[in-house]
N, C-alpha and C. Protein backbone atom coordinates (compact mmCIF):
# COMPACT_ATOMS: atom_id res chain seq x y z
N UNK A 1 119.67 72.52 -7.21
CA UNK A 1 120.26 73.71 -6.63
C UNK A 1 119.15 74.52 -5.97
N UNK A 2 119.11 74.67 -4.80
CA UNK A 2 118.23 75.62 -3.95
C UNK A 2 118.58 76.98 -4.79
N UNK A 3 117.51 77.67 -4.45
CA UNK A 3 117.32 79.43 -4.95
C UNK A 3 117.10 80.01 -3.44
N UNK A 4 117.52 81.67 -3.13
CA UNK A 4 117.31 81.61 -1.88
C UNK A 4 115.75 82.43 -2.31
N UNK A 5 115.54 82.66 -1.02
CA UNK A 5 114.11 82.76 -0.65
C UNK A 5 113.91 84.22 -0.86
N UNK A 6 112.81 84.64 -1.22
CA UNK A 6 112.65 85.90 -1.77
C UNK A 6 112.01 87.08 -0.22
N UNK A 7 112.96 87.93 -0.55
CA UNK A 7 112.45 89.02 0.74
C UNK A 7 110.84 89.32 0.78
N UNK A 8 110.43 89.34 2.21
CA UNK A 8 109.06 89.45 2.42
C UNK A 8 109.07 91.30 1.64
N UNK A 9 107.54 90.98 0.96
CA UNK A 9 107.38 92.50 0.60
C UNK A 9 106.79 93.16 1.79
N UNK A 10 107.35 94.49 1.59
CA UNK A 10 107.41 95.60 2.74
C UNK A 10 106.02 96.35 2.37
N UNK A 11 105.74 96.21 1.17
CA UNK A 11 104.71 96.82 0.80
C UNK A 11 103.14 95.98 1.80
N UNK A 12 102.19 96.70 2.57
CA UNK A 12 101.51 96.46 3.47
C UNK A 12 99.89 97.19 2.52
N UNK A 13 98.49 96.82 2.40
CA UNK A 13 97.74 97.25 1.60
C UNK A 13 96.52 97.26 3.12
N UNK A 14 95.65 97.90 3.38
CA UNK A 14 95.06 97.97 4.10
C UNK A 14 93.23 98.47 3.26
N UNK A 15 92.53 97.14 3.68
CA UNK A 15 91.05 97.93 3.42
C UNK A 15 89.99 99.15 3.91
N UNK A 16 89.39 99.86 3.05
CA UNK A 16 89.07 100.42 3.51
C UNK A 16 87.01 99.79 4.08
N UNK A 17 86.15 100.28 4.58
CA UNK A 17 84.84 100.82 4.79
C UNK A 17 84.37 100.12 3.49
N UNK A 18 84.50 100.80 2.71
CA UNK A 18 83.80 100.69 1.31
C UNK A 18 84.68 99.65 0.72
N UNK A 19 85.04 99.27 0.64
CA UNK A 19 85.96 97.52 0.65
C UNK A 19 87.47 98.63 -0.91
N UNK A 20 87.38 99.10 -0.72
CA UNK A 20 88.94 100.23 -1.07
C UNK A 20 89.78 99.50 -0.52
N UNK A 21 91.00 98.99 -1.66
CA UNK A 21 92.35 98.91 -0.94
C UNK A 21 93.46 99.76 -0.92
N UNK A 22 93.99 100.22 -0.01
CA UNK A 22 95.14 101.08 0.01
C UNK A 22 96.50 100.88 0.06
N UNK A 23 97.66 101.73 -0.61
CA UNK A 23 98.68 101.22 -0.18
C UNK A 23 99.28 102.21 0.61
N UNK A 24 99.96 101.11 1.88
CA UNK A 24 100.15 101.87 3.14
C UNK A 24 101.12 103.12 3.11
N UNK A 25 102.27 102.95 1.84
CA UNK A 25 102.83 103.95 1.61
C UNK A 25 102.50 105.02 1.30
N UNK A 26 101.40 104.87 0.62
CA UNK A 26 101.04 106.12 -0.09
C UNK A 26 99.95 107.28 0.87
N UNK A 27 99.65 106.33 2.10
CA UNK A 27 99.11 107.78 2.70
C UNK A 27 99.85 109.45 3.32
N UNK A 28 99.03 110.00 3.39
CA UNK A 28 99.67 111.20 3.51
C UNK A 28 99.20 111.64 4.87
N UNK A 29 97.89 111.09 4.90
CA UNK A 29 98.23 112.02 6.61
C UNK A 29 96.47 110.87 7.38
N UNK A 30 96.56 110.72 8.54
CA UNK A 30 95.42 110.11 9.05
C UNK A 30 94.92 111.05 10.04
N UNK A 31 93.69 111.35 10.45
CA UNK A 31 93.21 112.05 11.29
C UNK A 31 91.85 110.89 11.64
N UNK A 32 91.97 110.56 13.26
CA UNK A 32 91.36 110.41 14.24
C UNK A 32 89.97 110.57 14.42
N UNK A 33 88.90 110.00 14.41
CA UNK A 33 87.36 110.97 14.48
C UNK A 33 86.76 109.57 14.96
N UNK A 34 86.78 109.90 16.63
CA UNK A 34 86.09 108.64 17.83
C UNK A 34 86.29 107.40 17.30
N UNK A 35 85.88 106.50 17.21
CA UNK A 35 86.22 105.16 16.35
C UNK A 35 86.34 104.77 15.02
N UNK A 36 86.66 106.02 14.43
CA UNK A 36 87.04 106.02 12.71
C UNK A 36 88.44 106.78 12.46
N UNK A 37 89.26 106.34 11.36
CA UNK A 37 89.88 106.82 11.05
C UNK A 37 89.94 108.11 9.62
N UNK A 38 90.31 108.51 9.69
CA UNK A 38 90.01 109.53 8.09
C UNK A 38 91.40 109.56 7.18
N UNK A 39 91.48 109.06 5.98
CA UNK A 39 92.73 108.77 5.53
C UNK A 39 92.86 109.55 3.99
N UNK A 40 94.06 110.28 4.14
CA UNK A 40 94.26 110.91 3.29
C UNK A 40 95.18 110.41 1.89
N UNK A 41 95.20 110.54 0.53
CA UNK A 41 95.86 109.31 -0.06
C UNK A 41 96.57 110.70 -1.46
N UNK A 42 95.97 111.96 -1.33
CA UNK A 42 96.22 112.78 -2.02
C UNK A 42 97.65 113.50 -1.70
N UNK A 43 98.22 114.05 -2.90
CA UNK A 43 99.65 114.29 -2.89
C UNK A 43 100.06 116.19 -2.38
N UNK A 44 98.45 116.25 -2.62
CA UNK A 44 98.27 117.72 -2.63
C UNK A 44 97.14 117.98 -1.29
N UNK A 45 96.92 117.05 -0.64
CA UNK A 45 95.94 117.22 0.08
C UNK A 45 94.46 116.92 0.02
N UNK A 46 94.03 116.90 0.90
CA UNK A 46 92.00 116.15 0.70
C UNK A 46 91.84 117.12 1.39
N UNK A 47 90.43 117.08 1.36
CA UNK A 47 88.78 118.17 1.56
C UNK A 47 88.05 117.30 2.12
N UNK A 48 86.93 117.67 2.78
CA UNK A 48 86.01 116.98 3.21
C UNK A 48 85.48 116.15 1.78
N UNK A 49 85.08 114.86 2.27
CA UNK A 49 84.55 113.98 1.09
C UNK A 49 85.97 113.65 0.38
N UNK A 50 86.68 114.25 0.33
CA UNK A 50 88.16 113.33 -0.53
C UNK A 50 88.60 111.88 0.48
N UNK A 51 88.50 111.61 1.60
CA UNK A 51 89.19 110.49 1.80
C UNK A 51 88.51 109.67 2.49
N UNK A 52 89.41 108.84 2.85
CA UNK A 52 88.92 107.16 2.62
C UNK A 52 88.53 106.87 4.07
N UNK A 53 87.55 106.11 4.75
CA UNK A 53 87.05 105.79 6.18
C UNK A 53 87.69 104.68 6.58
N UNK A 54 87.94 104.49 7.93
CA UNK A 54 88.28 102.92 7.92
C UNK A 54 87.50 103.51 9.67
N UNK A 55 86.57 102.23 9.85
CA UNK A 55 86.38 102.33 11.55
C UNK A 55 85.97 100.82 11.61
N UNK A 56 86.63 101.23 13.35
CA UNK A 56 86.85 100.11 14.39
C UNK A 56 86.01 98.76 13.67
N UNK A 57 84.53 99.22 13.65
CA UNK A 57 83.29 98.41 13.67
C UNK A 57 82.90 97.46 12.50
N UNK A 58 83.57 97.86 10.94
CA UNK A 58 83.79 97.58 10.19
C UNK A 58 85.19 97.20 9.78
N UNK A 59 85.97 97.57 9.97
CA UNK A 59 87.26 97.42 9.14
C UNK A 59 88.45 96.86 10.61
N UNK A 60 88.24 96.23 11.90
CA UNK A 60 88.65 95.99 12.64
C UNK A 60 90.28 96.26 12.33
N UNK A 61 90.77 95.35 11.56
CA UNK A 61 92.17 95.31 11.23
C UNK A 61 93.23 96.23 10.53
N UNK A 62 92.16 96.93 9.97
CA UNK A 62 93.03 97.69 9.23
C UNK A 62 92.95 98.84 10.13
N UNK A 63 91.78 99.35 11.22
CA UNK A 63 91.31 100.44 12.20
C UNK A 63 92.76 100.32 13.35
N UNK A 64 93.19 98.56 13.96
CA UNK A 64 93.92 98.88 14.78
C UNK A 64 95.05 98.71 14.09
N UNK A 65 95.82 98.67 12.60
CA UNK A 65 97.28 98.54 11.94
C UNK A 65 97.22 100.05 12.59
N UNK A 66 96.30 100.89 11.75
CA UNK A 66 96.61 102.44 11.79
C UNK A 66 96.76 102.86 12.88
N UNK A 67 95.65 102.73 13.99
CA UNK A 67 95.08 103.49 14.97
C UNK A 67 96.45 102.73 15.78
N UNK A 68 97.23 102.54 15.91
CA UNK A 68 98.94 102.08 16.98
C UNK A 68 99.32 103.32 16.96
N UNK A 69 99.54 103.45 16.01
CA UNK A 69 99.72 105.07 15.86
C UNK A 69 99.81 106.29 16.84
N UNK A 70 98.16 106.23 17.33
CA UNK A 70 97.90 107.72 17.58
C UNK A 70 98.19 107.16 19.18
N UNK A 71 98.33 105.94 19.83
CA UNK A 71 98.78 105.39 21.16
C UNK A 71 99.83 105.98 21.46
């Protein structure tokens, strides 16, 4: 007896800079800074030094998932 096939998870995890994995749901807000991204993961908000880097130069893939975005 075949089983059917299990739904692709929606859930998407993206690395960060510092090899950090994230889950894509849980960000709260991204802000832009020349070829880096700045990612916020707090429920209440980040400060300078609270969030997570992702740029172009390092993190290629996870720089252009996000960076569609701001296009």
């Amino acid at each position: 007896m075949n089983t059917p096939e299990e739904p692709e998870s929606k859930i998407r995890y993206i690395k960060t800079d510092n090899n950090t994995i994230l889950n894509e749901q849980c960000i709260k807000w991204v802000k832009k800074r020349n070829e880096c991204l700045e990612v916020c993961m707090k429920g209440n908000g980040c400060f300078v030094g609270d969030t997570h880097i992702i740029c172009k130069s390092q993190s290629n893939t996870a720089y252009n998932m996000l960076n569609k975005h701001f296009e």
